[in-house]
Protein backbone atom coordinates (compact mmCIF):
# COMPACT_ATOMS: atom_id res chain seq x y z
CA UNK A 1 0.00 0.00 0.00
CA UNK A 2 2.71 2.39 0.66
CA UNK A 3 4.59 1.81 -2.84
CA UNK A 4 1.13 2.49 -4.22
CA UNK A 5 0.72 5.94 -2.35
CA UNK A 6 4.39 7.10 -3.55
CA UNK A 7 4.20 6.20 -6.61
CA UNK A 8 0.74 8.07 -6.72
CA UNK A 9 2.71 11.45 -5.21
CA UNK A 10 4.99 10.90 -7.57
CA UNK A 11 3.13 10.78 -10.54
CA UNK A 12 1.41 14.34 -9.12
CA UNK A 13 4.67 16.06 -8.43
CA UNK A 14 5.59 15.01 -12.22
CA UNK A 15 2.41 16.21 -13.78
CA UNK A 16 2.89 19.50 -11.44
CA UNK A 17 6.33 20.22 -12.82
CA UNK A 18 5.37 19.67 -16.23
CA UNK A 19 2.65 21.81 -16.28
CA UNK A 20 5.33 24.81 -14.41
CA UNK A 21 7.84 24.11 -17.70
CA UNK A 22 5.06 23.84 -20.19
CA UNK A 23 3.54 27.68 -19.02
CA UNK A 24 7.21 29.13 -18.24
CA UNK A 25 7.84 27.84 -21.93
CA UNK A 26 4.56 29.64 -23.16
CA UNK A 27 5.41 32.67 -21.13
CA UNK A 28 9.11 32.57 -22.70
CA UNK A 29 8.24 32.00 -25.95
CA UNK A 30 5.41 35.03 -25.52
CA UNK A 31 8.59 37.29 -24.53
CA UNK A 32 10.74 36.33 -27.28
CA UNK A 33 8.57 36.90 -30.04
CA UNK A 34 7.57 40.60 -28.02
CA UNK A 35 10.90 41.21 -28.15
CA UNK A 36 11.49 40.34 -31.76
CA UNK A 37 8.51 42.67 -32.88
CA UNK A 38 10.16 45.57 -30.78
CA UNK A 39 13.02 44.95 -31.94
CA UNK A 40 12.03 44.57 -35.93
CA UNK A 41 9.48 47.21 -35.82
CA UNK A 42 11.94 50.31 -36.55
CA UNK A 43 12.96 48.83 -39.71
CA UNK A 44 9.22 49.67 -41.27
CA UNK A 45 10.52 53.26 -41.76
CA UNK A 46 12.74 52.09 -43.98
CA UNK A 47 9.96 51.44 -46.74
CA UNK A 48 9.64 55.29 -46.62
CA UNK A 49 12.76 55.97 -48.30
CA UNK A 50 11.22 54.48 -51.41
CA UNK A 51 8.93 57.38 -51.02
CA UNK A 52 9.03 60.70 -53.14
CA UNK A 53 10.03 63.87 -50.75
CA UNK A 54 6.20 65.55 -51.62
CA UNK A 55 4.32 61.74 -50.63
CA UNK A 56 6.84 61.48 -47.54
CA UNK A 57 5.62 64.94 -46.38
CA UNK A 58 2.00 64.98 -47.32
CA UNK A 59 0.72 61.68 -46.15
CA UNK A 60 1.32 58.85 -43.01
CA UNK A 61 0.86 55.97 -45.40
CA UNK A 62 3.24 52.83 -44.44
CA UNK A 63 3.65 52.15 -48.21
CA UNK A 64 4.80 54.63 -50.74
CA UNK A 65 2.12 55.02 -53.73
CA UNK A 66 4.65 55.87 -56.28
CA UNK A 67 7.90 53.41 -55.85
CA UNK A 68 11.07 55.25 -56.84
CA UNK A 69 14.43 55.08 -56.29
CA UNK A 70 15.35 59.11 -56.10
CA UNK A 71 16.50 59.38 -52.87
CA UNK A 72 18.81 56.91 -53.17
CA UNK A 73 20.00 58.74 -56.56
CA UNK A 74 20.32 61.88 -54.88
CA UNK A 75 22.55 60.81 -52.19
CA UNK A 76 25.22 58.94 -54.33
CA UNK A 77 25.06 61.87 -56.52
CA UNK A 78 25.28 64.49 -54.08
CA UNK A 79 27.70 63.14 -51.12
CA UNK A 80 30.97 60.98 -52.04
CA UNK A 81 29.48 57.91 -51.59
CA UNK A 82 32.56 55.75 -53.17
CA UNK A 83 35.25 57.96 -51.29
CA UNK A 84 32.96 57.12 -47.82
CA UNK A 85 32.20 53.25 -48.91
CA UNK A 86 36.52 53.11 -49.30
CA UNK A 87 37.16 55.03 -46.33
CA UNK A 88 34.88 52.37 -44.03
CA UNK A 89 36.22 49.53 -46.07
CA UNK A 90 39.77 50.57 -45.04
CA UNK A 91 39.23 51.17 -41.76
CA UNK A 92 37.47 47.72 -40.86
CA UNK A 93 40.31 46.00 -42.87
CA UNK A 94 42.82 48.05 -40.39
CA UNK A 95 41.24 47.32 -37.13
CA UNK A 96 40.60 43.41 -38.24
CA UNK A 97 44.29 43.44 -39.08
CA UNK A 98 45.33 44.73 -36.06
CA UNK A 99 43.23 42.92 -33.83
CA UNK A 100 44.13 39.40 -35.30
CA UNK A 101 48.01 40.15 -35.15
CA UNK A 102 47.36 41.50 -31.63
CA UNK A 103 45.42 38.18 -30.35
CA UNK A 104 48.04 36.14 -32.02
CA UNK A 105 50.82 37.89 -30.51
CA UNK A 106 48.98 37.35 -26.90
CA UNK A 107 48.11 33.62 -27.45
CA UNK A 108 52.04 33.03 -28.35
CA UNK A 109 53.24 35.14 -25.74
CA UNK A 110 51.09 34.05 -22.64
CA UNK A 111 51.68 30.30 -22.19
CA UNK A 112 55.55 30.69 -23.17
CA UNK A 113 55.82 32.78 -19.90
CA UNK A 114 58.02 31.58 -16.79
CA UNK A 115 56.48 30.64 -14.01
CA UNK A 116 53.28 28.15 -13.78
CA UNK A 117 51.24 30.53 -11.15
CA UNK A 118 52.47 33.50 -13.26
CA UNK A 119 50.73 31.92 -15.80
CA UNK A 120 47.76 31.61 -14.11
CA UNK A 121 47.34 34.67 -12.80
CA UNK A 122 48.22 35.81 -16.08
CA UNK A 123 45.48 33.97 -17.73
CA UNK A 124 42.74 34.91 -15.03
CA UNK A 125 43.17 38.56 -15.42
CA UNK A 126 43.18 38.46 -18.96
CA UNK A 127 39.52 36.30 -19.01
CA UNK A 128 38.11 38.82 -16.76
């Protein structure tokens, strides 16, 4: 009779903590896809730039009633675009560069120190 009984609180206690993970799931999954419409919902203004400047002005439509591409036109026409697009490309090659010869110079440098707790130390204040 007593096996019986356990297993009986048992079975309750599993059916109780399955029901717990199945609405913390629901309520997890309910904040992640919050948070993914918060996050994604900035990006609709970017449809207006498909907008002419008059429409953009004039009206709070989400989508543009005449398509064109004219603001893009004006802005490679009227800034540098190419001289900007070169300048970014250089610097991001510079600072991956640097940061790759950096790293390897630290991973080569680190474990061929002296000392084994010098190492260690060494390590530990360089994860933190």
């Amino acid at each position: 009779m007593a096996v019986s009984t356990f297993a009986c609180h048992r079975h309750q206690d599993h059916a109780s903590r399955s029901a717990h993970v199945q609405v913390g799931q629901l309520l997890l999954h309910v904040f992640y896809i919050a948070w993914a419409r918060c996050a994604s919902f900035h990006h609709l203004d970017d449809i207006a730039s498909f907008k002419p400047f008059k429409e953009l002005m004039s009206t709070r439509d989400l989508l543009p009633h005449t398509w064109t591409l004219a603001a893009y036109q004006t802005i490679i026409q009227r800034v540098n675009f190419l001289a900007g697009f070169a300048n970014s490309l250089l610097l991001a090659v510079t600072v991956t560069v640097a940061a790759v010869l950096t790293s390897a110079a630290v991973g080569f440098i680190f474990p061929n120190t002296g000392s084994r707790a010098g190492r260690r130390s060494s390590w530990c204040c360089w994860l933190r």
